[in-house]
Protein backbone atom coordinates (compact mmCIF):
# COMPACT_ATOMS: atom_id res chain seq x y z
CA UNK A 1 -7.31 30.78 -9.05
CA UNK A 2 -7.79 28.40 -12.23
CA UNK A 3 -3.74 27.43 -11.74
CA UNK A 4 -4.21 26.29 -8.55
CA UNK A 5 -7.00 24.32 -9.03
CA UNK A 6 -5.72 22.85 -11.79
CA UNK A 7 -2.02 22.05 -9.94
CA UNK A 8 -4.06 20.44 -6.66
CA UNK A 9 -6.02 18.26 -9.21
CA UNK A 10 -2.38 17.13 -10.44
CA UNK A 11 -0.90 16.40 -7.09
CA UNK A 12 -4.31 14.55 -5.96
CA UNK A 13 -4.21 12.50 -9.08
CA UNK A 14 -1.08 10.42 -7.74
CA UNK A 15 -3.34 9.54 -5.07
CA UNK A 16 -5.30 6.96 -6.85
CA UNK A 17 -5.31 3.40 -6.79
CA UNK A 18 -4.15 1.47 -10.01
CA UNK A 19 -6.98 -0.26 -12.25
CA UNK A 20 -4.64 -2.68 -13.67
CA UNK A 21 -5.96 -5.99 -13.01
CA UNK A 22 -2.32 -8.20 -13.91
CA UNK A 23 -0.56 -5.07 -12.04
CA UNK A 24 -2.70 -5.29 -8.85
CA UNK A 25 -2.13 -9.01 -8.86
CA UNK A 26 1.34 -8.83 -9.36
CA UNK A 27 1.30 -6.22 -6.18
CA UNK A 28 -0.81 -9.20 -4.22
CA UNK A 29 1.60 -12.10 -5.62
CA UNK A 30 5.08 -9.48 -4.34
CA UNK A 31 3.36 -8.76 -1.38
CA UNK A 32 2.07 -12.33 -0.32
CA UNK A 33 6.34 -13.09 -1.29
CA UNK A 34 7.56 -10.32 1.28
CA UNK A 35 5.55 -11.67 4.09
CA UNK A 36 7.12 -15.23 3.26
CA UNK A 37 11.00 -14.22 2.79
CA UNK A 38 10.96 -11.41 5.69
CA UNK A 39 8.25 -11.89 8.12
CA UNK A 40 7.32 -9.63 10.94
CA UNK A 41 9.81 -9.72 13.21
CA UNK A 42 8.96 -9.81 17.26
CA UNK A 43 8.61 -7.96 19.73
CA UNK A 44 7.46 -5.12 17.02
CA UNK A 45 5.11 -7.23 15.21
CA UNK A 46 6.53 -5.52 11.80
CA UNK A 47 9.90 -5.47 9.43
CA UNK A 48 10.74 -2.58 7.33
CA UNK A 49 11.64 -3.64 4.02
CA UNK A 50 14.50 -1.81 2.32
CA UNK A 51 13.87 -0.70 -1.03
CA UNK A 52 16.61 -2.94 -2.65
CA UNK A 53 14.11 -6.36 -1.77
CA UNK A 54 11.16 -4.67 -3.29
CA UNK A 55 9.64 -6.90 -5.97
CA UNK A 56 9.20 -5.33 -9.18
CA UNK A 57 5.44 -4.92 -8.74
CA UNK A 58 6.11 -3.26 -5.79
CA UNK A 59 8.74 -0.67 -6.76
CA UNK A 60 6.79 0.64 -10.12
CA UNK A 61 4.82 2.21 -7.57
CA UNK A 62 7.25 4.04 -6.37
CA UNK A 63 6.47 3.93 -2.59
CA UNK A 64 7.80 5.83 0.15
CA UNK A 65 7.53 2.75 2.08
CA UNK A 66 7.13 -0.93 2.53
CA UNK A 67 6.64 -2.60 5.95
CA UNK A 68 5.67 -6.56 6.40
CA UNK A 69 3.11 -6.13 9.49
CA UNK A 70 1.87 -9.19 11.56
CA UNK A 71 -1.40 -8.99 9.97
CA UNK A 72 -0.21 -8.14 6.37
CA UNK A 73 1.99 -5.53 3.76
CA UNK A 74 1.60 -1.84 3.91
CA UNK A 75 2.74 0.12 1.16
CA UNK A 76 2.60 3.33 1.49
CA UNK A 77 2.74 5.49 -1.62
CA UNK A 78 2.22 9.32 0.05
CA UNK A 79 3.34 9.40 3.68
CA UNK A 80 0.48 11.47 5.74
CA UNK A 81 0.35 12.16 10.05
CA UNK A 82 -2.69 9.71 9.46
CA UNK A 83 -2.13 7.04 7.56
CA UNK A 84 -1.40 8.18 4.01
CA UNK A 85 -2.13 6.73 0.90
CA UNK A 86 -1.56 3.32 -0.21
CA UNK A 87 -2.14 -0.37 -0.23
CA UNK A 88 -2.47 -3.02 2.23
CA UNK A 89 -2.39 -6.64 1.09
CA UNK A 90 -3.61 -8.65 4.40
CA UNK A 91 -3.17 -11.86 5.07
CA UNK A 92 -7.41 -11.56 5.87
CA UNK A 93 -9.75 -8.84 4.96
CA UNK A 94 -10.90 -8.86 9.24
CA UNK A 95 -7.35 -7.87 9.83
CA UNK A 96 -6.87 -4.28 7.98
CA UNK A 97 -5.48 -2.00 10.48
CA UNK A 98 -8.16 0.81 9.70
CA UNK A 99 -11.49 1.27 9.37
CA UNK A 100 -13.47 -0.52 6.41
CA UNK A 101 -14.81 2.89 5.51
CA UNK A 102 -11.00 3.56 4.35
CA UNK A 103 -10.81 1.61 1.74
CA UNK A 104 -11.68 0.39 -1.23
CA UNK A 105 -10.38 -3.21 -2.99
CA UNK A 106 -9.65 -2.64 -6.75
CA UNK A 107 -8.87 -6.00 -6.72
CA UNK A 108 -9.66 -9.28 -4.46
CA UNK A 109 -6.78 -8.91 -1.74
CA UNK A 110 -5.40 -5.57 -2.19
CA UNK A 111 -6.82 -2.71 -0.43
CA UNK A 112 -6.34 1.00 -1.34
CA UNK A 113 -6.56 3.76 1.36
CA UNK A 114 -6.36 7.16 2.02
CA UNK A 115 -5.85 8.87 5.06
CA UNK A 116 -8.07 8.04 7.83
């Protein structure tokens, strides 16, 4: 019983947001870039972006995926049926795709969530 409360403590300590203040803004600055050099295409209102144009920022976080949405970057870090975990860097805080009870901001501009 102790082991496998111990190995779910592990595996839900990856899903935590960095406290890093220069790495969250270096997430904001790569994400703000992506939306500028690949942005959402039409009629799908979002561009997949493959893991090869990930800024540096972006890829020490080793996400499962990064999409450039019409309303801002998702980067998802632990895919989940509802929404995972991850970060969203919007182009506006009144444009997350989720509920404000999903997240939290551990720094201004980037959003960390859970699944919803």
């Amino acid at each position: 019983m102790l082991t496998m409360l111990a190995v779910m403590s592990l595996l839900s300590g990856c899903n935590r947001p960095i406290s890093d203040a220069n790495k969250l803004e270096a997430i904001r600055a790569g994400a703000q870039a992506l939306m500028k050099k690949y942005p959402a295409e039409r009629p799908k209102n979002w561009r997949k972006i493959s893991k090869g144009k990930w800024p540096a920022a972006i890829a020490d976080l080793y996400p499962e995926d990064v999409t450039v949405h019409t309303w801002g970057v998702d980067i998802t870090t632990k895919a989940y049926f509802d929404g995972g975990y991850g970060y969203d860097v919007p182009v506006s805080k009144a444009n997350l795709p989720m509920s404000a009870a999903c997240y939290s901001e551990p720094s201004r501009g980037v959003f960390w969530h859970g699944p919803c």
